[in-house]
C-alpha atoms as a PDB file:
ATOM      1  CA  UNK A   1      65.177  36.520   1.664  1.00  0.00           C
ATOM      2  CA  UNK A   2      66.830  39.036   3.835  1.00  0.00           C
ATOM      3  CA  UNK A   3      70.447  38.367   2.858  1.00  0.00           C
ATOM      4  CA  UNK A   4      69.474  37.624  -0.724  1.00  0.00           C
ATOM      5  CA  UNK A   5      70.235  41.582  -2.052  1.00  0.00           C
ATOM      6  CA  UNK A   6      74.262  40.698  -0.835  1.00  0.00           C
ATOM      7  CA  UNK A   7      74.592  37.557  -2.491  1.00  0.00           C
ATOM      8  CA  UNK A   8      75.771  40.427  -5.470  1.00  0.00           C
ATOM      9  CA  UNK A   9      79.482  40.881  -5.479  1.00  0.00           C
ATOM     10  CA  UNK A  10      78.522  44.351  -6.509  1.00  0.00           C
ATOM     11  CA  UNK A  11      76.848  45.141  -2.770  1.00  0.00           C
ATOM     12  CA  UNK A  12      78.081  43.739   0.987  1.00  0.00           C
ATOM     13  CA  UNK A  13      76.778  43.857   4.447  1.00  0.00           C
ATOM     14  CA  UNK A  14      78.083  47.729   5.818  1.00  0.00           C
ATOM     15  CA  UNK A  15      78.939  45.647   9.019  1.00  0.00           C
ATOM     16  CA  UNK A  16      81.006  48.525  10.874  1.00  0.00           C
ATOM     17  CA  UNK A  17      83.957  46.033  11.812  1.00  0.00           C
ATOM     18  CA  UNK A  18      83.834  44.179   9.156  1.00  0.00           C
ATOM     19  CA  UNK A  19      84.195  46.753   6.496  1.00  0.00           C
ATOM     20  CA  UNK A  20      87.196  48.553   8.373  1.00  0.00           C
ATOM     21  CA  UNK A  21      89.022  44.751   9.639  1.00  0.00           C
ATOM     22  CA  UNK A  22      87.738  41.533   8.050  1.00  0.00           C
ATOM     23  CA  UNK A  23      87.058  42.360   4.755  1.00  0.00           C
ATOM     24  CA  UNK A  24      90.753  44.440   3.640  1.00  0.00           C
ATOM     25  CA  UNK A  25      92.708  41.119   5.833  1.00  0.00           C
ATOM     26  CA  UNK A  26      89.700  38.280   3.746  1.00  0.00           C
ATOM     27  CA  UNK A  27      90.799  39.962   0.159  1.00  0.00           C
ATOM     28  CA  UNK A  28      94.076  40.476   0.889  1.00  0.00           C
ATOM     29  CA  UNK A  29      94.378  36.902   2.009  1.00  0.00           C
ATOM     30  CA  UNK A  30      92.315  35.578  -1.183  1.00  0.00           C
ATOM     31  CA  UNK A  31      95.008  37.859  -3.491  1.00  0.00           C
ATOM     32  CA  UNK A  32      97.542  35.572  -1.980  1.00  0.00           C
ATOM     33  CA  UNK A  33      98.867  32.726  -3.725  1.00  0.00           C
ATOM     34  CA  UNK A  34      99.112  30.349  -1.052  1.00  0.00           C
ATOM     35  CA  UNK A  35      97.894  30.749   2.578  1.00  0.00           C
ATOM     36  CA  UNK A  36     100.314  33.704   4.052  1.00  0.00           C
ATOM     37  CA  UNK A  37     101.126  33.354   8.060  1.00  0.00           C
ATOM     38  CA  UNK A  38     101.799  37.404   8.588  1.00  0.00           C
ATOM     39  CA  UNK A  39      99.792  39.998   7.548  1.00  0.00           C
ATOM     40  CA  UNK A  40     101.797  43.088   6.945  1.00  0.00           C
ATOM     41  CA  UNK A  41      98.563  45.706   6.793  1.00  0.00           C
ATOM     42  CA  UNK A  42      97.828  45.906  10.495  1.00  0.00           C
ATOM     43  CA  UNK A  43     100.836  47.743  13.194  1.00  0.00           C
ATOM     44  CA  UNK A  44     103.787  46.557  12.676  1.00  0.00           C
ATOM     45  CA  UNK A  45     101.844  43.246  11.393  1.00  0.00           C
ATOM     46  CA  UNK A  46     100.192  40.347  12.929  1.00  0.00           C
ATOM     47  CA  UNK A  47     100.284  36.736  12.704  1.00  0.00           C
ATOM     48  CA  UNK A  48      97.362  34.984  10.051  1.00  0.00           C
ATOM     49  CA  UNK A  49      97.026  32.464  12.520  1.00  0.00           C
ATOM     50  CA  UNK A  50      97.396  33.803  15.845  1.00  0.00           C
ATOM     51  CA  UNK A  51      93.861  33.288  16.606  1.00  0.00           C
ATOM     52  CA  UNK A  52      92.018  31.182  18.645  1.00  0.00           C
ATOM     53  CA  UNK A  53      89.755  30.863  15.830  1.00  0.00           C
ATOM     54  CA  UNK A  54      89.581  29.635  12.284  1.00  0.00           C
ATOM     55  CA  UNK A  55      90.257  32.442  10.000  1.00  0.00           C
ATOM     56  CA  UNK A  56      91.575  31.519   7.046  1.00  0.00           C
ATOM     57  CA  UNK A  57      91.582  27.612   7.672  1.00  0.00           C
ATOM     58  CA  UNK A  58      87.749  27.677   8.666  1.00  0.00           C
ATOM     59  CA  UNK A  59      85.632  25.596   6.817  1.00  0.00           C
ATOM     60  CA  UNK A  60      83.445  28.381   5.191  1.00  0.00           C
ATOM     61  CA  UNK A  61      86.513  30.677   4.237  1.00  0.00           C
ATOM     62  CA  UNK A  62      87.333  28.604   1.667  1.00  0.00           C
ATOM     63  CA  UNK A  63      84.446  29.406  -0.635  1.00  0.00           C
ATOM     64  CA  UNK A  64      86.586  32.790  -0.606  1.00  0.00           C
ATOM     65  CA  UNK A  65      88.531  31.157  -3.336  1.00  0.00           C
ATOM     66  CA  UNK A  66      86.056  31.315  -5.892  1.00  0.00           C
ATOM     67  CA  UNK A  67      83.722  33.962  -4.394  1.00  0.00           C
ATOM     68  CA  UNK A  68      84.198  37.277  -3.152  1.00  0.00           C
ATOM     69  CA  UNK A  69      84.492  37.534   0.213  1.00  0.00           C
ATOM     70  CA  UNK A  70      81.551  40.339   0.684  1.00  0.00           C
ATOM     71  CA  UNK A  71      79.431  37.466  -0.607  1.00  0.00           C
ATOM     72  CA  UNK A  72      81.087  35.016   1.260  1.00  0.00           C
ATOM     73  CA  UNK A  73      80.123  37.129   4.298  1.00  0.00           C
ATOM     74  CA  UNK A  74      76.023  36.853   3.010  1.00  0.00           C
ATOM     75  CA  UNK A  75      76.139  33.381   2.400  1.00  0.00           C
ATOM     76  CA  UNK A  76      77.908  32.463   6.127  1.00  0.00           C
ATOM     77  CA  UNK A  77      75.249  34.530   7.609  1.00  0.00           C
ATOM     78  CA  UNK A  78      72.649  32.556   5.802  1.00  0.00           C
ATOM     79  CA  UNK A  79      73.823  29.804   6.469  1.00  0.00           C
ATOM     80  CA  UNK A  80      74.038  30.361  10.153  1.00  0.00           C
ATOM     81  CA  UNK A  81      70.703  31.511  10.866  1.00  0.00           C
ATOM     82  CA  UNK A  82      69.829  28.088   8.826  1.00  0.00           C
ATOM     83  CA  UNK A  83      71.577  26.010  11.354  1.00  0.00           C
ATOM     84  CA  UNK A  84      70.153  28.269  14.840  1.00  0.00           C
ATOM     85  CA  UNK A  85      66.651  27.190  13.611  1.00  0.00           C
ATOM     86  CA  UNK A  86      67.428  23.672  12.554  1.00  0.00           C
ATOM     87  CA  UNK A  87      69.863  22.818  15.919  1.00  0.00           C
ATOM     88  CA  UNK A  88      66.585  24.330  18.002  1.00  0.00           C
ATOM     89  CA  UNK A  89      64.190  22.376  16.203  1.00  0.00           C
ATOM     90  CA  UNK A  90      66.108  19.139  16.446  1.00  0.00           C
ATOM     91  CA  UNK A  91      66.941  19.752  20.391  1.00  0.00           C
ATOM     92  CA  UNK A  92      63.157  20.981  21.523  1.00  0.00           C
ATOM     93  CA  UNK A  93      61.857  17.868  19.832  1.00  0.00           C
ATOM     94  CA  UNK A  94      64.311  15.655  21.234  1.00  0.00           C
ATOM     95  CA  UNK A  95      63.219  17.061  24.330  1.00  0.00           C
ATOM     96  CA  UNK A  96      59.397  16.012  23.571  1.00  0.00           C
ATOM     97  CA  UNK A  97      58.125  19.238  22.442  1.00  0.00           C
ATOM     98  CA  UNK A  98      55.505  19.052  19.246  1.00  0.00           C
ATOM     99  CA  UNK A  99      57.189  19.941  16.181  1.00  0.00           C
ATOM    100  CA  UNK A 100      54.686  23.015  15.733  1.00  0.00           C
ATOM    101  CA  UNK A 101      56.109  23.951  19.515  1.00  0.00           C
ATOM    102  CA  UNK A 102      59.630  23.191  18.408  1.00  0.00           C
ATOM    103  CA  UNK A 103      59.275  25.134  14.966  1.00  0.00           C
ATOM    104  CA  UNK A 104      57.879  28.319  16.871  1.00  0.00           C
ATOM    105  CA  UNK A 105      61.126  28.316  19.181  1.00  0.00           C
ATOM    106  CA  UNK A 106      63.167  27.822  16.314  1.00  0.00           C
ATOM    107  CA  UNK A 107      62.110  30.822  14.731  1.00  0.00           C
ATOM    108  CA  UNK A 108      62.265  32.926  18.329  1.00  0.00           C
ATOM    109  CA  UNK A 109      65.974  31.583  18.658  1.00  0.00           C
ATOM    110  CA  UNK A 110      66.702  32.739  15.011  1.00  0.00           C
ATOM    111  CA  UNK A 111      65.986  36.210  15.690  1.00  0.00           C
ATOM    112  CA  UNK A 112      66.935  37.027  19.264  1.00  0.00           C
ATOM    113  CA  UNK A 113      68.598  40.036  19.850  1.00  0.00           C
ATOM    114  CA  UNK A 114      72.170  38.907  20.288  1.00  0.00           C
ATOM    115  CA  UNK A 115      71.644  36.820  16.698  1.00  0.00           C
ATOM    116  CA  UNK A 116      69.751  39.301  14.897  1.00  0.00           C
ATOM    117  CA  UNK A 117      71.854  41.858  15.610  1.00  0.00           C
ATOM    118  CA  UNK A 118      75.355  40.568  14.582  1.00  0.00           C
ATOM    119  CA  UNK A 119      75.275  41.899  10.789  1.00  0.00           C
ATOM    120  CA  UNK A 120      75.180  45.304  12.025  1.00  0.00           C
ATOM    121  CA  UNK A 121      79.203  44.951  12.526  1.00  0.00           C
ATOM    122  CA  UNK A 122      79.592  42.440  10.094  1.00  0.00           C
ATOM    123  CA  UNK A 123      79.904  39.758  13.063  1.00  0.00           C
ATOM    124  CA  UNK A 124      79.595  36.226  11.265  1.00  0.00           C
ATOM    125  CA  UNK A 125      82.069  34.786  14.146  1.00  0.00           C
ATOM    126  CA  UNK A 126      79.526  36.179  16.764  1.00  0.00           C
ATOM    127  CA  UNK A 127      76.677  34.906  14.628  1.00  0.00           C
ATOM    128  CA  UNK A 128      78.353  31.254  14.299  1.00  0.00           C
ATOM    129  CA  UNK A 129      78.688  30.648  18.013  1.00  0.00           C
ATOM    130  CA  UNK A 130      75.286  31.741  18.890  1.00  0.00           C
ATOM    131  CA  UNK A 131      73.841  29.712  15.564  1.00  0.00           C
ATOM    132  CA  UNK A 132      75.770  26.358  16.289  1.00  0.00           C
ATOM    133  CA  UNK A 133      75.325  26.159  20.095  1.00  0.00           C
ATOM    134  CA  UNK A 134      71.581  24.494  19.898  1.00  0.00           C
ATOM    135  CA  UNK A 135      72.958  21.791  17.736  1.00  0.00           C
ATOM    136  CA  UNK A 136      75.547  21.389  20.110  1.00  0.00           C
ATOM    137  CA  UNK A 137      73.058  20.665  22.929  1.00  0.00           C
ATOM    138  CA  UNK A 138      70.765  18.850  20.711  1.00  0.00           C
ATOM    139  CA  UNK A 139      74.184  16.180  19.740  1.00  0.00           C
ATOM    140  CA  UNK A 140      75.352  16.209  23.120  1.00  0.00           C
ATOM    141  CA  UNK A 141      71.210  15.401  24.553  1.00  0.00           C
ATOM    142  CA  UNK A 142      71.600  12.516  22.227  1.00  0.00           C
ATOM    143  CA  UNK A 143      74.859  11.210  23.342  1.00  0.00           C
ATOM    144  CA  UNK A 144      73.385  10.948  27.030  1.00  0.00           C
ATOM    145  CA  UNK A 145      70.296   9.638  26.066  1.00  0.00           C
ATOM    146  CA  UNK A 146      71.474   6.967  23.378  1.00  0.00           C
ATOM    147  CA  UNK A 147      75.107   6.367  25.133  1.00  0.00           C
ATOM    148  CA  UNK A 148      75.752   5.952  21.365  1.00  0.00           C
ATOM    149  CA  UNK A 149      79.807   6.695  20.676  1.00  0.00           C
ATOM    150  CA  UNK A 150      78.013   8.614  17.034  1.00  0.00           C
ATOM    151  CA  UNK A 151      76.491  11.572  19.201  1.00  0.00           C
ATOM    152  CA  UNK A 152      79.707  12.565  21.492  1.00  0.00           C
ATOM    153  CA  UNK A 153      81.444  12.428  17.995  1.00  0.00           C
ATOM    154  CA  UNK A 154      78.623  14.807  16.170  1.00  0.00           C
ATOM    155  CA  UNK A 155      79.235  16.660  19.648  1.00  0.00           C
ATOM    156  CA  UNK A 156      83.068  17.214  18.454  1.00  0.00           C
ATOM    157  CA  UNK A 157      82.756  18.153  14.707  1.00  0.00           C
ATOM    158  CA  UNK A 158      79.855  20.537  15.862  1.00  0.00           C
ATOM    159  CA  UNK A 159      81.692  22.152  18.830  1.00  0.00           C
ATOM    160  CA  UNK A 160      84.774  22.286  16.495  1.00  0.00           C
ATOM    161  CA  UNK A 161      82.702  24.254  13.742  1.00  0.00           C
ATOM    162  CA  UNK A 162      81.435  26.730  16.385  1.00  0.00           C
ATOM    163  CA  UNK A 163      85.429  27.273  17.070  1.00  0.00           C
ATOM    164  CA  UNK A 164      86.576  27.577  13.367  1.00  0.00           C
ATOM    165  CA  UNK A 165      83.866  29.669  12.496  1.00  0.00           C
ATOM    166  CA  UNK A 166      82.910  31.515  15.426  1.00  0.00           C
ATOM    167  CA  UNK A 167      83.777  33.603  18.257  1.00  0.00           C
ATOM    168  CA  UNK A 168      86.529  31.817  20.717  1.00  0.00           C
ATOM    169  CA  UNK A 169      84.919  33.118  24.266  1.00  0.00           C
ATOM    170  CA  UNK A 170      80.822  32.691  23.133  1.00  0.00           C
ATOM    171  CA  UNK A 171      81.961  29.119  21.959  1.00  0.00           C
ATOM    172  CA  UNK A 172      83.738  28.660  25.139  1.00  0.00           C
ATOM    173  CA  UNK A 173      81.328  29.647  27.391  1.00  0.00           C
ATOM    174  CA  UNK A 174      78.556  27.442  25.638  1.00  0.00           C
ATOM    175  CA  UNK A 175      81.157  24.699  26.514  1.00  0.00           C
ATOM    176  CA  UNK A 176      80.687  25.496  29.911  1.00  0.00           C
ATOM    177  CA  UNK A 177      77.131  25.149  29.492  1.00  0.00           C
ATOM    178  CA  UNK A 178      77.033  21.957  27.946  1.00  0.00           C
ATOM    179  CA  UNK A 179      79.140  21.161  30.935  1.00  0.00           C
ATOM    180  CA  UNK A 180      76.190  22.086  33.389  1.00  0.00           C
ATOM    181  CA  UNK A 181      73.870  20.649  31.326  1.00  0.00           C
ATOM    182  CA  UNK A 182      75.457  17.370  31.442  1.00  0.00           C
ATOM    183  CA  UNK A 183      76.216  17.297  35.498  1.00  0.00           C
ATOM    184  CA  UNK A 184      72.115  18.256  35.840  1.00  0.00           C
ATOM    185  CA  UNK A 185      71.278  15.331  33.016  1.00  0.00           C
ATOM    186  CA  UNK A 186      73.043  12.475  35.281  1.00  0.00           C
ATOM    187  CA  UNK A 187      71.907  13.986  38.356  1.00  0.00           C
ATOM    188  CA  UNK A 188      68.314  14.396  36.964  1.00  0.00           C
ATOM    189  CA  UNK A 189      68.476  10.594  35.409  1.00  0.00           C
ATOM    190  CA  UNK A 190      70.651   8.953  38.180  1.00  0.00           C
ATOM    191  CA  UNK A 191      68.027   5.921  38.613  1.00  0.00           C
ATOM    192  CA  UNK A 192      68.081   5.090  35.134  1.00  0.00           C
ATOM    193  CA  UNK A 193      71.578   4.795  34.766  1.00  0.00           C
ATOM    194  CA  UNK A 194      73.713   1.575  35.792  1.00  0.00           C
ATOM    195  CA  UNK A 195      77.641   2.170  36.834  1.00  0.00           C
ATOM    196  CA  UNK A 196      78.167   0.507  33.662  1.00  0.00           C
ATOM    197  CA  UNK A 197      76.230   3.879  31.472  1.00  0.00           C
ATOM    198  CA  UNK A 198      78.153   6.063  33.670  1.00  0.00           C
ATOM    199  CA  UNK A 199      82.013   5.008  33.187  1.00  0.00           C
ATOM    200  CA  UNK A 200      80.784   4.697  29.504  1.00  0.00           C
ATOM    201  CA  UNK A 201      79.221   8.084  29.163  1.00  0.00           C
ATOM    202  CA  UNK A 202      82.015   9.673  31.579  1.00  0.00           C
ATOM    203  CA  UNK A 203      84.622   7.746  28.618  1.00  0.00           C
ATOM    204  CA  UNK A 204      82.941   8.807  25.916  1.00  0.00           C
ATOM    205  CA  UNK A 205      82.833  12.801  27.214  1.00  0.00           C
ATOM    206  CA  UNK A 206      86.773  12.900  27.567  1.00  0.00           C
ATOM    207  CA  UNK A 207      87.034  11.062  24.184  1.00  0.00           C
ATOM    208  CA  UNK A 208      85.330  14.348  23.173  1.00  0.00           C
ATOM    209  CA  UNK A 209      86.771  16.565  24.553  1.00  0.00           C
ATOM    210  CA  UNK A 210      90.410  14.730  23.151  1.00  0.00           C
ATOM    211  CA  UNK A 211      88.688  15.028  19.893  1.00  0.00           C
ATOM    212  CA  UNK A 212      88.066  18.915  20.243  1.00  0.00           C
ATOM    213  CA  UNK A 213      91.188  19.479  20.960  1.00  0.00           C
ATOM    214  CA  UNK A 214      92.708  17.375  18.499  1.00  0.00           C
ATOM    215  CA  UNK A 215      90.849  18.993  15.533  1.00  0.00           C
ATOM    216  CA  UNK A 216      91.887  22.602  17.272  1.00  0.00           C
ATOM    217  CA  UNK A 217      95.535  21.705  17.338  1.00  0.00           C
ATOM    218  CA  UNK A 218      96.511  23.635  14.186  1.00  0.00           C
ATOM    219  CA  UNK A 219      94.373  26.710  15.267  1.00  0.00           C
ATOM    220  CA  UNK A 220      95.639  26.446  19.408  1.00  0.00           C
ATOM    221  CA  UNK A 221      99.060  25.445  19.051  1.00  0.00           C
ATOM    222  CA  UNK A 222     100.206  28.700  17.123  1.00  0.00           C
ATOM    223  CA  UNK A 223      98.562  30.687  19.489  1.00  0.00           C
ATOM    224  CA  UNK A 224      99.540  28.824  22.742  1.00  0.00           C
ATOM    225  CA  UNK A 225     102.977  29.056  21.123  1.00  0.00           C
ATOM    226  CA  UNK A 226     102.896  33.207  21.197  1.00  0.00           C
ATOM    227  CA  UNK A 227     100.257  34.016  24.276  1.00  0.00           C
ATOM    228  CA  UNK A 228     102.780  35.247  26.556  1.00  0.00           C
ATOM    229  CA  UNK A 229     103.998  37.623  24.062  1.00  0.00           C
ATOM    230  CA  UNK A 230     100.330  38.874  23.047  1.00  0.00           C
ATOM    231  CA  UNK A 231      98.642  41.409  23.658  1.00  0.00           C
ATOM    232  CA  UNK A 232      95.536  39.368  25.230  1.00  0.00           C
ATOM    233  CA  UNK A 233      98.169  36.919  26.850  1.00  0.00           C
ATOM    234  CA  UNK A 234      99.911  39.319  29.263  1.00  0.00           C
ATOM    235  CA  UNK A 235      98.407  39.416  32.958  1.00  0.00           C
ATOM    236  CA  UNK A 236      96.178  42.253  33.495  1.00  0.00           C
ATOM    237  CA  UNK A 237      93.928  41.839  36.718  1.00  0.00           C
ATOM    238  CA  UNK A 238      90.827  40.623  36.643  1.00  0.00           C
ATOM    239  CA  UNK A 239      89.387  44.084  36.608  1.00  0.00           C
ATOM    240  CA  UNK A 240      90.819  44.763  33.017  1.00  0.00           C
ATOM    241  CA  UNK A 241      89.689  41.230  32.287  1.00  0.00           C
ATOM    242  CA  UNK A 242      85.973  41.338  33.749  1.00  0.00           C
ATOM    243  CA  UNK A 243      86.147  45.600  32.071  1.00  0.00           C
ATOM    244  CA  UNK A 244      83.256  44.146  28.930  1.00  0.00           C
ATOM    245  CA  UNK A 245      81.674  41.925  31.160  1.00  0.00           C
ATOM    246  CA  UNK A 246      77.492  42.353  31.576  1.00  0.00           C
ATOM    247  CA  UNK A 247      76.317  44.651  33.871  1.00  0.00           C
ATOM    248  CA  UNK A 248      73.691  42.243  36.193  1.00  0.00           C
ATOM    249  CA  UNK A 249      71.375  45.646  35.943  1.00  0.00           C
ATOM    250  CA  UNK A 250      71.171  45.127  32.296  1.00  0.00           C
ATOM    251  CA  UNK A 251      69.439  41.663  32.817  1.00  0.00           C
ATOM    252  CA  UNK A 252      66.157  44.096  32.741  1.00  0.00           C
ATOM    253  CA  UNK A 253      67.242  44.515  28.435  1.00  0.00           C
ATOM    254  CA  UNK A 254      66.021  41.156  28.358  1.00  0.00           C
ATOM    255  CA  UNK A 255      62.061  41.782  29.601  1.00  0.00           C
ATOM    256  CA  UNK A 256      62.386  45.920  28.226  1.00  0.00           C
ATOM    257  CA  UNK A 257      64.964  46.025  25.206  1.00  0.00           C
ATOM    258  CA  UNK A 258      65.084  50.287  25.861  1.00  0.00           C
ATOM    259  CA  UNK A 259      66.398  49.684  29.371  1.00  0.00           C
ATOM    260  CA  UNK A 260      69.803  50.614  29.274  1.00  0.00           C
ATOM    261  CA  UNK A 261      69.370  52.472  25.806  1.00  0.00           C
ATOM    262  CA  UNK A 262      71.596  51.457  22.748  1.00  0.00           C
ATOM    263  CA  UNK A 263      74.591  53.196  20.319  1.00  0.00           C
ATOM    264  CA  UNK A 264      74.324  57.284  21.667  1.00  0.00           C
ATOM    265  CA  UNK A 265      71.541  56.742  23.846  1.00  0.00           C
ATOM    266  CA  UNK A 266      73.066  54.197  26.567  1.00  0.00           C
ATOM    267  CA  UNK A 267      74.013  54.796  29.805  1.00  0.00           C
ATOM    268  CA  UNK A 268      75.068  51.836  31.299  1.00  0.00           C
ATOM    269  CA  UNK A 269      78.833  50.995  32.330  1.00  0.00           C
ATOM    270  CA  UNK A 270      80.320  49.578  29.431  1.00  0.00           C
ATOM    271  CA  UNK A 271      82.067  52.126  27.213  1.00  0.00           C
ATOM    272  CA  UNK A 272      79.066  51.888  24.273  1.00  0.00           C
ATOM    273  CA  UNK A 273      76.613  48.829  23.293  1.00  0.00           C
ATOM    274  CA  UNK A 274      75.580  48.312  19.578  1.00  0.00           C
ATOM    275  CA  UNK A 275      73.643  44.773  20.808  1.00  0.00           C
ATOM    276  CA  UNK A 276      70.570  43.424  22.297  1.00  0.00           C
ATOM    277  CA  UNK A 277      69.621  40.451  24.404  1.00  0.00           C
ATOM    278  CA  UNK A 278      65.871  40.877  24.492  1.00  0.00           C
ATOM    279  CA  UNK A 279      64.106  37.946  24.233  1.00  0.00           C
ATOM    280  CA  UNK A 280      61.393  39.069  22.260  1.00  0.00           C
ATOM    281  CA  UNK A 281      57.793  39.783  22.670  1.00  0.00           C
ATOM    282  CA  UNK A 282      56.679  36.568  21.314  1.00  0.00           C
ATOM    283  CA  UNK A 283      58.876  34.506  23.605  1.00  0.00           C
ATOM    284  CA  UNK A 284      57.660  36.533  26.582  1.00  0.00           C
ATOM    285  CA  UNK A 285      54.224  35.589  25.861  1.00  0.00           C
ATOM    286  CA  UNK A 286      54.737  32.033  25.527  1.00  0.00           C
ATOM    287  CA  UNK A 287      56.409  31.859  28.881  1.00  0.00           C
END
């Protein structure tokens, strides 16, 4: 219902990043014939695939085809809010919540702060990677629980759709999650696991990971290819590569969302923050 007024071709999400980047390099790409690999528009022009992400091979940016991409934009963010209720639901009853307690997260997870607020810029990448990353845990809960060869392969396609269509470093670090969260699962359920589950479920897990990077390879490769030319590939110190990192004082934003203030009103030590991470007030009751 919210997105509905820019499923029009005639309106589109204002996203501030968006309307200034994605959407000039999405029509210009959708003008093309075939699929271009330069992109004249931008400096002295960039590579179309020099991303660690999907762009233009991404699963949803072929509807650009046939539809605008404005609307494109709408529908991707519809259908990623879709699949941060649905992957929340799934993993919360998996986890033997009631479905009523499962349903009420889902809803909290669709509209935290760092979700809800990603159409301000435009950010469906953002919004993908922060949408797909409960059905990742919910597949990947599954595959240790049913040592089934199905769920480490749902685990793939799903962590493979959070890299085509989302954000390289959110999807990344949710990896690194899933990582945790699969070390604490075999610790936690040691005793009811033979040697025989755990060479099979240590198998199937680098069988996954083979299968990530297999279905990456024409997204990676190109970039791999160019990184020590780029200009995110060149050494830089890990100041200059921690500079956006959280501050640990803004972990209060997620109890009071005014803490650190927001667009002219914050005065923490990043350079400007148009985000939240508050959980909600809803969420903080139920806890």
């Amino acid at each position: 219902i919210y997105f509905s007024s820019f499923l029009s071709p005639d309106r589109m999400i204002a996203g501030s990043d968006y309307i200034i980047g994605g959407y000039p390099f999405e029509k210009w790409i959708a003008e093309q014939e075939g699929l271009p690999l330069w992109y004249p528009h931008v400096f002295g022009g960039v590579p179309v695939l020099g991303s660690p992400v999907g762009g233009s091979l991404a699963p949803l940016a072929q509807l650009r085809a046939i539809i605008p991409p404005q609307v494109v934009l709408a529908l991707s963010f519809i259908i990623f809010f879709f699949l941060a209720g649905l992957g929340t639901y799934l993993y919360l009853k998996a986890i033997g919540l009631s479905p009523y307690t499962a349903a009420l997260g889902a809803v909290i997870y669709q509209f935290i702060g760092n979700l809800a607020t990603t159409p301000a810029a435009g950010h469906a990448g953002r919004a993908a990677s922060i949408a797909i990353f409960p059905l990742m845990l919910y597949f990947i809960h599954r595959a240790m629980q049913s040592k089934k060869l199905l769920y480490f392969v749902l685990t793939a396609l799903t962590t493979a759709l959070a890299f085509y269509e989302g954000h390289f470093q959110i999807t990344y670090y949710g990896l690194l999650l899933i990582f945790a969260y699969v070390i604490y699962y075999l610790i936690a359920h040691r005793r009811d696991n033979t040697a025989k589950d755990f060479i099979k479920i240590v198998g199937y897990g680098l069988f996954t990971v083979l299968l990530i990077c297999l279905l990456m390879a024409a997204i990676w490769l190109p970039v791999l290819g160019g990184l020590g030319e780029a200009a995110r590939g060149v050494e830089r110190g890990y100041e200059y590569a921690a500079s956006w990192a959280m501050p640990p004082l803004e972990l209060v934003d997620l109890v009071i969302p005014t803490f650190s203030g927001i667009l002219d009103k914050y005065w923490g030590m990043n350079s400007f923050k148009i985000h939240l991470e508050y959980f909600g007030v809803i969420a903080l009751i139920f806890t």
